[in-house]
N, C-alpha and C. Protein backbone atom coordinates (compact mmCIF):
# COMPACT_ATOMS: atom_id res chain seq x y z
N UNK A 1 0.84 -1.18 0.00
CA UNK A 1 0.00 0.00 0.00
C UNK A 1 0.88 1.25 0.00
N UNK A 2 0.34 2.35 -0.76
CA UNK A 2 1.16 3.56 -0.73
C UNK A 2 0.12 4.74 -0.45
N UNK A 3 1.00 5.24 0.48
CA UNK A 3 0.49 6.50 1.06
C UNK A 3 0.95 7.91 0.72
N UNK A 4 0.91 9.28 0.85
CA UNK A 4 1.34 10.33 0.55
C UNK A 4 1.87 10.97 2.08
N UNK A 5 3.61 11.24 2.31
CA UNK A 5 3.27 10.87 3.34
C UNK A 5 4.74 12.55 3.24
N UNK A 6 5.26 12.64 4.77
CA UNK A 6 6.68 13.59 4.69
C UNK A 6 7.08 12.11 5.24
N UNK A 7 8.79 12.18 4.52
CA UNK A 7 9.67 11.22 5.29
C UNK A 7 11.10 12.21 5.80
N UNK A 8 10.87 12.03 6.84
CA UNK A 8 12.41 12.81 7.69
C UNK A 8 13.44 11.80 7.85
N UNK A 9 14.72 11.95 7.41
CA UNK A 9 15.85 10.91 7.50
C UNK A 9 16.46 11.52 8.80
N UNK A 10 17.62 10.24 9.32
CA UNK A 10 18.36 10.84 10.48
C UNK A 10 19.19 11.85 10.13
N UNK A 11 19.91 11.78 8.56
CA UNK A 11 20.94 12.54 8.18
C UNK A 11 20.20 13.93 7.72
N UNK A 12 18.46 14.24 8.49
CA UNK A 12 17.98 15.51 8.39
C UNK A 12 17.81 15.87 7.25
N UNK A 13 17.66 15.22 6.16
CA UNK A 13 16.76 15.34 4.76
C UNK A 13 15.40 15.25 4.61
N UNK A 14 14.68 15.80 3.90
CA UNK A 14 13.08 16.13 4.16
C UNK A 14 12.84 15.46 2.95
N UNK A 15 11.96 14.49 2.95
CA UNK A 15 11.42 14.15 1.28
C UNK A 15 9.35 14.12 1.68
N UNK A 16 8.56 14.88 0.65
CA UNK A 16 7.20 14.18 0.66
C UNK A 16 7.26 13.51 -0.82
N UNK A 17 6.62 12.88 -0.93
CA UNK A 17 6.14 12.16 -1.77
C UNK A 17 5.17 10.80 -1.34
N UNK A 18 4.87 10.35 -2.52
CA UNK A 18 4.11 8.73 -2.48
C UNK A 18 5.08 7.67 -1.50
N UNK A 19 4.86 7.32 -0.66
CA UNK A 19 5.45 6.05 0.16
C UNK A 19 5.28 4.71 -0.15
N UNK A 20 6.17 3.74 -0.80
CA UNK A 20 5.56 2.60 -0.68
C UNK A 20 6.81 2.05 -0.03
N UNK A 21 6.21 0.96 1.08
CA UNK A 21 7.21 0.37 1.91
C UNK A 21 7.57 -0.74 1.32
N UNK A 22 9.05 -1.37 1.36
CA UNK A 22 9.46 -2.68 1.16
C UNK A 22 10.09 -3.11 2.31
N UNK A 23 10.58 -4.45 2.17
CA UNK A 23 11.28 -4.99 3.37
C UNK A 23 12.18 -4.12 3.60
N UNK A 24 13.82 -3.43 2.97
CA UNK A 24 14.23 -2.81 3.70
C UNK A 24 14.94 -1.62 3.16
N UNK A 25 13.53 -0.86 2.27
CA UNK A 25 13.71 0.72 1.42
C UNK A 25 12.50 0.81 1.46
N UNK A 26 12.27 2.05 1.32
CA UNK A 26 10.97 2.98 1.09
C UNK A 26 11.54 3.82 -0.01
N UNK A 27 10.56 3.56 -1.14
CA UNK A 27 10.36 4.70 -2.32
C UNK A 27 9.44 5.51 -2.37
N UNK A 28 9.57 6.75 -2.46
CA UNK A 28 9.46 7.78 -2.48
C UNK A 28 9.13 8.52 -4.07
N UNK A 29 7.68 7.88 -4.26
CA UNK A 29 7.71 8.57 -5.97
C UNK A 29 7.38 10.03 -6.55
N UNK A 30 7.61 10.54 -6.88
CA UNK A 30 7.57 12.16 -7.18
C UNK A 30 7.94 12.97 -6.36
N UNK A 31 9.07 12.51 -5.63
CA UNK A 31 9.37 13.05 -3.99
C UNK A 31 9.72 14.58 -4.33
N UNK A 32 9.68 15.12 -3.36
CA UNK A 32 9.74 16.36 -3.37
C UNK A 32 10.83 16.94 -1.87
N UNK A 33 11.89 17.48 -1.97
CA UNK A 33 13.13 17.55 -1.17
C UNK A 33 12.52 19.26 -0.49
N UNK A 34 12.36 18.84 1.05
CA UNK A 34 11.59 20.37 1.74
C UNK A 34 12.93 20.34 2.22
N UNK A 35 13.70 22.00 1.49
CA UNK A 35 14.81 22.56 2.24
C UNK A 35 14.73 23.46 3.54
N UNK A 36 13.44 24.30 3.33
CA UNK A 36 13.13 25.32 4.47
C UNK A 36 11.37 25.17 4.62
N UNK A 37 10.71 25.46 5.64
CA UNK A 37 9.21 25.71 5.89
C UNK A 37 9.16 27.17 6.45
N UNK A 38 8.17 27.58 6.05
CA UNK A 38 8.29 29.17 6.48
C UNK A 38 7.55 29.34 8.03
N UNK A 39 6.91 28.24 8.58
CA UNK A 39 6.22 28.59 9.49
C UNK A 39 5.23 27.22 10.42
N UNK A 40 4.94 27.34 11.52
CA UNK A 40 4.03 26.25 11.97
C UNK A 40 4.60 24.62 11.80
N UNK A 41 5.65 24.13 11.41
CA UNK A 41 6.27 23.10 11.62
C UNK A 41 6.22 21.90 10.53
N UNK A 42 6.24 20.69 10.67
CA UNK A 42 6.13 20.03 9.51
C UNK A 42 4.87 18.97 9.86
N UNK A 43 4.30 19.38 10.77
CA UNK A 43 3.11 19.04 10.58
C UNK A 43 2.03 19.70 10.29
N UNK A 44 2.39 21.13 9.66
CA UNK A 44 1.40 21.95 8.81
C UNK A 44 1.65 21.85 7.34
N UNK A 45 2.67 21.48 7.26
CA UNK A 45 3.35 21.38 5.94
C UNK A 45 2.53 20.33 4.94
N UNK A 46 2.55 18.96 6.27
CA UNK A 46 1.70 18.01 5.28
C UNK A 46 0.18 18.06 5.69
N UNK A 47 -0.33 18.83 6.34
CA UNK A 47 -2.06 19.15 7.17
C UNK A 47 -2.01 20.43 5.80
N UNK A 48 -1.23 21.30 5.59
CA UNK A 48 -1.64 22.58 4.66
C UNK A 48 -1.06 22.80 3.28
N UNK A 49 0.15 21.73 3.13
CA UNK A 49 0.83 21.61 1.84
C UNK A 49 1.64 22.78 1.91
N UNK A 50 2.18 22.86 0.36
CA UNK A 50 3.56 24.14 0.27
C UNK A 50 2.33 25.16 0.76
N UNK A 51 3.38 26.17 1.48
CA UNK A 51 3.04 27.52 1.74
C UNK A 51 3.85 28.87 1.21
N UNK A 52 3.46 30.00 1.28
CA UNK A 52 4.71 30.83 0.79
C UNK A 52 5.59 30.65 2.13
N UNK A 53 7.00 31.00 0.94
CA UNK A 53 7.67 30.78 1.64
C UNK A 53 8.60 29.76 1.80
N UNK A 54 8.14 29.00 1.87
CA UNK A 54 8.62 27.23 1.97
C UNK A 54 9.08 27.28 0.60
N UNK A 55 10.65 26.30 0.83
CA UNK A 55 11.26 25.72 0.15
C UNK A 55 11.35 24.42 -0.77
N UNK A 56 11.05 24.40 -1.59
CA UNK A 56 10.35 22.95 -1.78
C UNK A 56 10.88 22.35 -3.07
N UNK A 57 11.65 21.65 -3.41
CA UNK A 57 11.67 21.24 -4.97
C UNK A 57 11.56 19.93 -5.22
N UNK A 58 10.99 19.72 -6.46
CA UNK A 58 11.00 18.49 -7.21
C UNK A 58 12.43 17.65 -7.23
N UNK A 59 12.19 16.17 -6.72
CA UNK A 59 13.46 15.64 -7.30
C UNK A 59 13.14 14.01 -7.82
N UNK A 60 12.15 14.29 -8.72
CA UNK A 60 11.63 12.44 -9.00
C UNK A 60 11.43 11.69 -7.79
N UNK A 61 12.24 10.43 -8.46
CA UNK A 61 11.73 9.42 -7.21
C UNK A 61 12.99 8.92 -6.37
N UNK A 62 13.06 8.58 -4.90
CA UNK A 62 14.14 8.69 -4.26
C UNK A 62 14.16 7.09 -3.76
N UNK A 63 14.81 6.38 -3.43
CA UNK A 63 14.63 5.01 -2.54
C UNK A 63 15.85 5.21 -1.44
N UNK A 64 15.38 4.83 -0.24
CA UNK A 64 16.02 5.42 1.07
C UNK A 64 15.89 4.11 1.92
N UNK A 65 16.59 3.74 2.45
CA UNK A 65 17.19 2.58 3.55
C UNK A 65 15.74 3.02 4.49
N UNK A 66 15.05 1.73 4.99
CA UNK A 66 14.69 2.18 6.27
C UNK A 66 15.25 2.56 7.55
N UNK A 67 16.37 2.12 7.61
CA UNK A 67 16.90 2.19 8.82
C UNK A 67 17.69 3.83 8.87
N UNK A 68 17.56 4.31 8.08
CA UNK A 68 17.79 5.94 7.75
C UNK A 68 16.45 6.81 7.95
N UNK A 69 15.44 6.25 8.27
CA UNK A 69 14.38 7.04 8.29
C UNK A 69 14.62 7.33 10.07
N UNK A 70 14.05 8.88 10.71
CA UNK A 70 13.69 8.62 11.81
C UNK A 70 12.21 8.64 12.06
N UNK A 71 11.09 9.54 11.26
CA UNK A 71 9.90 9.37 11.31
C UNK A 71 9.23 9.49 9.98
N UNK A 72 7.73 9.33 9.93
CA UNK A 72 7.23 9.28 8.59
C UNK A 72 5.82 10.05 9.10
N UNK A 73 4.99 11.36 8.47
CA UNK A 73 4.17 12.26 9.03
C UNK A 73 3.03 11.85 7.60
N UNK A 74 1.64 11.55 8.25
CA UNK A 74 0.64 11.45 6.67
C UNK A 74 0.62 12.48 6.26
N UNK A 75 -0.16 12.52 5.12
CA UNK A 75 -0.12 14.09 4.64
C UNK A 75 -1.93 14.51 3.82
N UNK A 76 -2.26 15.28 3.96
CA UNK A 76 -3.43 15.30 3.15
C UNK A 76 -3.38 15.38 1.58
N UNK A 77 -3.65 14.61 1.08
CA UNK A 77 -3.50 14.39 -0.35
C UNK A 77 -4.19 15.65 -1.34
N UNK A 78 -4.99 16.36 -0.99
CA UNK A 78 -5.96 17.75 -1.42
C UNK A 78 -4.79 18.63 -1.21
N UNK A 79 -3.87 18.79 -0.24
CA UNK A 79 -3.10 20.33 -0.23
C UNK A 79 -2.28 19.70 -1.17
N UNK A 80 -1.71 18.59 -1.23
CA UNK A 80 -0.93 18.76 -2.39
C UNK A 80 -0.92 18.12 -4.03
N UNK A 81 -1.67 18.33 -3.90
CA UNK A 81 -2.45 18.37 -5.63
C UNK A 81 -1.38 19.30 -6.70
């Protein structure tokens, strides 16, 4: 199952995108790399989507170790349309 989700790494990299879990990577499809948020934290980010302000760019699709993740935040799929 894949979700739309923020993934925060330990090495403090921000990716949202599509989540689909495997045994031991998570891909990340149309991920999107959050350098800065302008405000209210990163759980407004994925509750309100980009805001001004916020840093945000496209970088395709990413595949990341799980054991590099420290958390994973849902996201509302409507803000980021």
């Amino acid at each position: 199952m894949s979700k739309l989700q923020v993934v925060v790494l330990k090495d403090r990299f921000i990716y949202v995108g599509t989540v689909t879990r495997r045994a031991k990577t998570l891909k990340i499809t149309n991920a999107r790399n959050v350098r800065y948020w302008a405000k209210d934290g990163l759980g407004s980010v994925a509750l309100k989507g980009p805001q001004a302000g916020d840093r945000i760019d496209a970088c395709g699709d990413v595949v990341v170790q799980v054991e590099s993740v420290q958390h994973t935040i849902d996201c509302n799929p409507v803000a980021w349309k």
